[in-house]
Protein backbone atom coordinates (compact mmCIF):
# COMPACT_ATOMS: atom_id res chain seq x y z
CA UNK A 1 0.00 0.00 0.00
CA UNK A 2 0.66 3.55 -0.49
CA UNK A 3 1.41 5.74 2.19
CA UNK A 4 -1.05 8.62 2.55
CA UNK A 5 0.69 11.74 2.61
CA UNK A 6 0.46 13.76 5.91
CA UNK A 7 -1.81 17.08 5.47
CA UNK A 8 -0.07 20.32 5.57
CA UNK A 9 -0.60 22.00 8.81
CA UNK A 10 0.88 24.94 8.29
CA UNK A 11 -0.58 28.62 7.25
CA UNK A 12 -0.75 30.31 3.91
CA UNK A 13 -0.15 33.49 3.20
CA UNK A 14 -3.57 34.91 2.80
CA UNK A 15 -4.26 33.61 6.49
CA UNK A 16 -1.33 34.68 8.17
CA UNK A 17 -2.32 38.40 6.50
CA UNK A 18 -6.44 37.81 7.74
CA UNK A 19 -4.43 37.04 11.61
CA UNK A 20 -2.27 39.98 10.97
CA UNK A 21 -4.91 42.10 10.13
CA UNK A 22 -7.37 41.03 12.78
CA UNK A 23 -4.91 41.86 15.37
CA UNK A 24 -3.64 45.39 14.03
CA UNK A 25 -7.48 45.97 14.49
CA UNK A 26 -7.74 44.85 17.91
CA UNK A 27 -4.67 46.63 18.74
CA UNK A 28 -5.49 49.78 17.15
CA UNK A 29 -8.53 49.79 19.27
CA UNK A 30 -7.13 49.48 22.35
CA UNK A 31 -4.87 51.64 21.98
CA UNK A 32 -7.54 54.37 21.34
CA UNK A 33 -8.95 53.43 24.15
CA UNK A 34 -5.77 53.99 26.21
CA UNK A 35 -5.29 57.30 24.60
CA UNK A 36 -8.55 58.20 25.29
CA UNK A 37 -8.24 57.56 28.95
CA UNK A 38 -4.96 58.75 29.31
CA UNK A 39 -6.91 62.32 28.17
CA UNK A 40 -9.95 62.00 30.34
CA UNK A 41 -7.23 61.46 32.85
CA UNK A 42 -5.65 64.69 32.21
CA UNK A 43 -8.93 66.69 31.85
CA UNK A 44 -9.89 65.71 34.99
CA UNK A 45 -6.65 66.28 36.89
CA UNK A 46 -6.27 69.93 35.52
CA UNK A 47 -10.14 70.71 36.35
CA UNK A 48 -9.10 69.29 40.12
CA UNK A 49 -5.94 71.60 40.11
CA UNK A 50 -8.00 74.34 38.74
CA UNK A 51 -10.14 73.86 42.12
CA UNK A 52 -7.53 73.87 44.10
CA UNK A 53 -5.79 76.88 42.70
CA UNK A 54 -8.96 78.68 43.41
CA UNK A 55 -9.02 78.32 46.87
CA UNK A 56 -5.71 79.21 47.29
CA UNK A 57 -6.29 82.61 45.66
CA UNK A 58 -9.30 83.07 48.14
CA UNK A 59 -6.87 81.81 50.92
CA UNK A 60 -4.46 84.35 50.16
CA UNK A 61 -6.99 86.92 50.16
CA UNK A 62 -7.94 86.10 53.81
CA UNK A 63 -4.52 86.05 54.66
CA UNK A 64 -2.98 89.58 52.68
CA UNK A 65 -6.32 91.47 52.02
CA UNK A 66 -6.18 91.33 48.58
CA UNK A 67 -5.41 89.04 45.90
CA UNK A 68 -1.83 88.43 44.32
CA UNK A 69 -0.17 89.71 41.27
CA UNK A 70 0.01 87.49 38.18
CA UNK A 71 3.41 86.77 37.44
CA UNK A 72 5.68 87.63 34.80
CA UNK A 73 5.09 84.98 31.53
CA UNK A 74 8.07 85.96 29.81
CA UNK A 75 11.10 84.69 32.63
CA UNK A 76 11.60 80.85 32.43
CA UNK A 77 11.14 78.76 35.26
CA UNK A 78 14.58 78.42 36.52
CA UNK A 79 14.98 82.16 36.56
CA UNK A 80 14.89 84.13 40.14
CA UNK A 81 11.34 85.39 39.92
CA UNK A 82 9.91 82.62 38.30
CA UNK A 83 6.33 82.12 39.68
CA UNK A 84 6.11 84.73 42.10
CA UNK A 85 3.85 88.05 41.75
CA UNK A 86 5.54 90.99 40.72
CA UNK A 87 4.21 94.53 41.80
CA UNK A 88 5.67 97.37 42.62
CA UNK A 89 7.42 98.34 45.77
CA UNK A 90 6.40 101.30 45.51
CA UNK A 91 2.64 101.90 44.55
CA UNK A 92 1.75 98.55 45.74
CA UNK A 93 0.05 97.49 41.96
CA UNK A 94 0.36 94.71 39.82
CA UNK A 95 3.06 94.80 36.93
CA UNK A 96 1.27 92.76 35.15
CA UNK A 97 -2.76 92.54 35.20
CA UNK A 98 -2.85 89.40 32.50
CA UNK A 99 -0.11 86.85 32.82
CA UNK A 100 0.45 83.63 34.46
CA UNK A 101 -0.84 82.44 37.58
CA UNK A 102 2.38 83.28 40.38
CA UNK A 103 2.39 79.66 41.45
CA UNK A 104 5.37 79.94 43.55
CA UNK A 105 3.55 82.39 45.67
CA UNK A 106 0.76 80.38 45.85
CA UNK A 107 2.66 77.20 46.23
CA UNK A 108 0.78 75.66 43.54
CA UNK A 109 2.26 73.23 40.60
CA UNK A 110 3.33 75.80 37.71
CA UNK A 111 2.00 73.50 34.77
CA UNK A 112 -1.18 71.61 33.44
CA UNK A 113 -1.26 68.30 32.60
CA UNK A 114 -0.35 69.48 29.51
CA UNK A 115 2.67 70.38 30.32
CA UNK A 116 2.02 74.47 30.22
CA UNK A 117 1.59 76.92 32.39
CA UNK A 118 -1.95 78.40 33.47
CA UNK A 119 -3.04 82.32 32.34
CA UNK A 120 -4.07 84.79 34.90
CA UNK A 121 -5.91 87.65 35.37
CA UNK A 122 -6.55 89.66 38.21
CA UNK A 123 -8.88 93.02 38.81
CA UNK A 124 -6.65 95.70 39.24
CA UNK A 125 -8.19 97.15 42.82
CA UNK A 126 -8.72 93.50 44.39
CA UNK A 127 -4.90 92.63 43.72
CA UNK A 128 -3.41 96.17 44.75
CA UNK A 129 -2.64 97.21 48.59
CA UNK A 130 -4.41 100.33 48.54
CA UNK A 131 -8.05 100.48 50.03
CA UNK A 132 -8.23 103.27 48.33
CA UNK A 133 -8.95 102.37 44.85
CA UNK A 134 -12.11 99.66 45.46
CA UNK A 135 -13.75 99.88 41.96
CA UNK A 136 -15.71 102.08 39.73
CA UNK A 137 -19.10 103.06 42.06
CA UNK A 138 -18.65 106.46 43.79
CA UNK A 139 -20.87 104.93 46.32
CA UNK A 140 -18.67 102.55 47.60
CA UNK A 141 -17.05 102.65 50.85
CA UNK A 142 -13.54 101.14 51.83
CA UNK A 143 -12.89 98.52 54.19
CA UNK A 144 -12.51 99.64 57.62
CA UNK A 145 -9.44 97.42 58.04
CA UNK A 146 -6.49 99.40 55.95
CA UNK A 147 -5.07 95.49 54.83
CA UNK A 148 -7.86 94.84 52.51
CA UNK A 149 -7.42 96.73 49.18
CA UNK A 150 -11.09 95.98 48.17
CA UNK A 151 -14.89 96.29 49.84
CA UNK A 152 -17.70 95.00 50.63
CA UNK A 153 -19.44 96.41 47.30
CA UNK A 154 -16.53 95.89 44.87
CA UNK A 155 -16.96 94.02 41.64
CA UNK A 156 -14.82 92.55 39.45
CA UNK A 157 -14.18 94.11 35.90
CA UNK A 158 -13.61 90.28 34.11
CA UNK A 159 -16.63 88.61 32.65
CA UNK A 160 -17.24 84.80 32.04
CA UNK A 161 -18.95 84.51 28.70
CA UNK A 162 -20.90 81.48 27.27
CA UNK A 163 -19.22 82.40 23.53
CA UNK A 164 -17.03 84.71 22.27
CA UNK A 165 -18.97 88.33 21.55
CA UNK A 166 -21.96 87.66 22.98
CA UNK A 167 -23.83 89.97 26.12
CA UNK A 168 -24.41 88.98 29.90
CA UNK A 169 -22.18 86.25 31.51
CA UNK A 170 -20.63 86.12 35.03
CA UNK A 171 -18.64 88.23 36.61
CA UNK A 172 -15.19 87.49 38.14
CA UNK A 173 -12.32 89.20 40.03
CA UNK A 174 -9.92 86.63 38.86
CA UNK A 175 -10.03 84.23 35.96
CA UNK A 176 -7.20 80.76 35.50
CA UNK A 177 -6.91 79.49 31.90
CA UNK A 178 -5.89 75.95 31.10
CA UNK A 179 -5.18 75.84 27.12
CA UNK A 180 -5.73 72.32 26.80
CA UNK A 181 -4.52 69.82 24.34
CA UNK A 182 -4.27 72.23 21.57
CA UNK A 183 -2.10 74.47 23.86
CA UNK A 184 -3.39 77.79 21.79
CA UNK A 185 -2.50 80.69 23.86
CA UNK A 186 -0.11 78.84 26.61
CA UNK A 187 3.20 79.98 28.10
CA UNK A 188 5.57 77.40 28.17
CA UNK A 189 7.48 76.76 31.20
CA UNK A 190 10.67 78.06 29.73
CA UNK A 191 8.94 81.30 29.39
CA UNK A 192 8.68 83.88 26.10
CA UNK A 193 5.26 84.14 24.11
CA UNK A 194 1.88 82.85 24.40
CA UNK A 195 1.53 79.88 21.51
CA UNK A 196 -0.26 80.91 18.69
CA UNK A 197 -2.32 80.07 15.87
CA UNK A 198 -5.23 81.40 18.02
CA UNK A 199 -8.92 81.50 16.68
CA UNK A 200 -12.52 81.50 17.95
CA UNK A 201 -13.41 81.19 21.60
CA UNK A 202 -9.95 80.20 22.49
CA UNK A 203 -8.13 84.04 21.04
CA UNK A 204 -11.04 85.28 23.18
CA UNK A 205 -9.10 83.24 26.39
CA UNK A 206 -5.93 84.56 25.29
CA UNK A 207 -6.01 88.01 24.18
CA UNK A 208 -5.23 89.88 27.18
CA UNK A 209 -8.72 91.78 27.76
CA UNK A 210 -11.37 91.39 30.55
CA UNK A 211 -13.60 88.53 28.52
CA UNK A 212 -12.72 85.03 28.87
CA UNK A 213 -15.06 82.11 27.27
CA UNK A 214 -16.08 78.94 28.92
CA UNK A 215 -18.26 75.93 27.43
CA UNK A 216 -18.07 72.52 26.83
CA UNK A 217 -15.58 71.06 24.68
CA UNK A 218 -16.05 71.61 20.38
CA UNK A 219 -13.78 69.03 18.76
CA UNK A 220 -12.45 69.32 15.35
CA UNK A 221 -10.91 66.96 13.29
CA UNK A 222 -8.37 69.79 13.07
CA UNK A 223 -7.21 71.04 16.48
CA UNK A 224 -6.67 74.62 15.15
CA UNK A 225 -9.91 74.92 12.84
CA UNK A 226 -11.48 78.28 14.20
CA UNK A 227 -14.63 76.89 16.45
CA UNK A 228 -12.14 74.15 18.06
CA UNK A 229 -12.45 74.84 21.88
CA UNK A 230 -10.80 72.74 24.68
CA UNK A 231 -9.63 75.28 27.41
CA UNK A 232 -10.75 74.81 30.76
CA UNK A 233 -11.65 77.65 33.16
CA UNK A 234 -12.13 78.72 36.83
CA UNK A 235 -13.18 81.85 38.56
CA UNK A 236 -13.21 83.65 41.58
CA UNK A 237 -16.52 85.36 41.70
CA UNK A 238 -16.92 88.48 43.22
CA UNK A 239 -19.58 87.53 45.76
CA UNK A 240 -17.80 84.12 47.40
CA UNK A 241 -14.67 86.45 47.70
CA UNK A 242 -16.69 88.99 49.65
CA UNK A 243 -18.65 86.58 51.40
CA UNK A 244 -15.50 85.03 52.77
CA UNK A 245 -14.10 87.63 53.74
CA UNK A 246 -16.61 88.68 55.76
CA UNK A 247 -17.04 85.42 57.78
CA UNK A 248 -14.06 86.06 58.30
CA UNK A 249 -14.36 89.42 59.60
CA UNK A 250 -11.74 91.07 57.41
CA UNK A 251 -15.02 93.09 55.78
CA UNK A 252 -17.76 94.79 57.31
C-alpha cells in the first residue's frame, strides 16, 4: 500500500495576512482606548488643580487682604522670579494685570497636565494694597481694616462669557486658563510668548482683555480649525470672595 501523505498544517499566506490584520485591528482599538483615557485622565486632573488653585487665591486673600499679582510669563522657570507676583514696591500694583498664575507664591504646581503653564488675570483694585482704589461706584465705601485693598461692594471688571462676543455672563475678580490639548494661547514653562495660531473662543481666552469664554468642549478633526475649543476655566466670583471675607471678619 501507499502511504497517505500527511496534510499540511501549516498557514498560507492569505491567512497569516487575515491574523495579521485582525490583530492590528484589535490593537489599534485598544490603543484608542488607552489614549482616550490617558486624556480623560488629564482633563480631569487639571479641572481638580483648577479647584484647588482657586481656593488658594481666596486663601491668600484672607490672609494679605487682597489678591496676588500674576506673574511675569516671559522669565523661564529656573529664573529668580519665576512664579512669584511681581508689583511694585512702591505703589503697591500689579506689573502685570494678565499673565500667568504666580504659582510659587501660591505654592501651587506651575504647569497643566499638559505640560504648560496656566493664564491669569486679576482686577486691578482686588490685587493692589491700597483700600483706596475699590472699583468704579462712587458709592462705595472702603474697608474699615487698611489690609484689605477691596470692599464690601466691589466688583470685578472680568466677565465669564458662554461664547465669544456675545452679552451677559458672570462676573469674576480673577479668571485661571488651562489651554488644553491644543495648547493655543499657553506659556511654556521656559517662558517667552503665548503659543499661537489662536482662533474663535480660544483668542477670546488669550487676548489679554477682561472677557474670557467657557463651554463645553467643540472638537475638530483639526485642532486649530477656528470653532475648536478645549480650554478649561475657573473663577473667583466676586460675591464668594466677599462673602468670605466677611465670615471672616476682614469686611464689614
Amino acid at each position: 500500500m501507499i502511504p497517505r501523505m500527511k496534510k499540511d498544517l501549516g498557514f498560507t499566506l492569505v491567512e497569516i495576512s487575515i491574523v495579521l490584520i485582525i490583530a492590528g485591528l484589535m490593537l489599534s482599538g485598544m490603543l484608542g482606548a488607552y489614549l482616550s483615557q490617558i486624556e480623560a485622565n488629564r482633563i480631569r486632573e487639571t479641572r481638580q488643580a483648577l479647584h484647588e488653585v482657586r481656593d488658594a487665591l481666596i486663601g491668600f486673600a484672607l490672609s494679605n487682604g487682597h489678591l496676588p499679582c500674576p506673574a511675569n510669563p516671559a522669565l523661564a522657570n529656573t529664573a529668580t522670579l519665576a512664579g512669584q507676583e511681581e508689583r511694585s514696591g512702591v505703589t503697591g500694583n500689579c506689573t502685570y494685570i494678565d499673565g500667568v498664575l504666580p504659582w510659587a507664591t501660591l505654592g501651587v504646581k506651575e504647569l497643566d497636565a499638559w505640560g504648560k503653564r496656566y493664564s491669569y488675570r486679576v482686577t486691578s483694585y482686588f490685587a493692589d494694597t491700597s483700600n483706596a482704589t475699590i472699583g468704579p461706584s462712587a458709592t462705595c465705601i472702603p474697608a474699615a481694616d487698611p489690609a484689605v485693598s477691596f470692599a464690601i461692594c466691589s466688583v470685578g471688571d472680568i466677565t465669564i462669557l458662554p461664547q465669544a462676543g456675545t452679552l451677559g455672563g458672570i462676573p469674576a475678580v480673577a479668571v485661571i486658563v488651562s489651554h488644553g490639548k491644543n495648547l493655543r494661547g499657553a506659556y511654556g514653562p521656559s517662558g517667552g510668548t503665548r503659543l499661537g495660531n489662536l482662533a474663535g473662543d480660544e483668542l477670546e481666552n488669550a487676548n489679554n482683555d477682561t472677557s474670557f469664554v467657557d463651554h463645553p468642549f467643540v472638537h475638530d478633526a483639526d485642532p486649530l480649525a477656528e470653532n475648536y475649543f478645549d480650554d478649561l476655566v475657573d473663577w473667583v466670583s466676586p460675591s464668594i470672595l466677599i462673602g468670605k471675607m466677611a465670615a471672616a471678619s476682614r469686611l464689614p
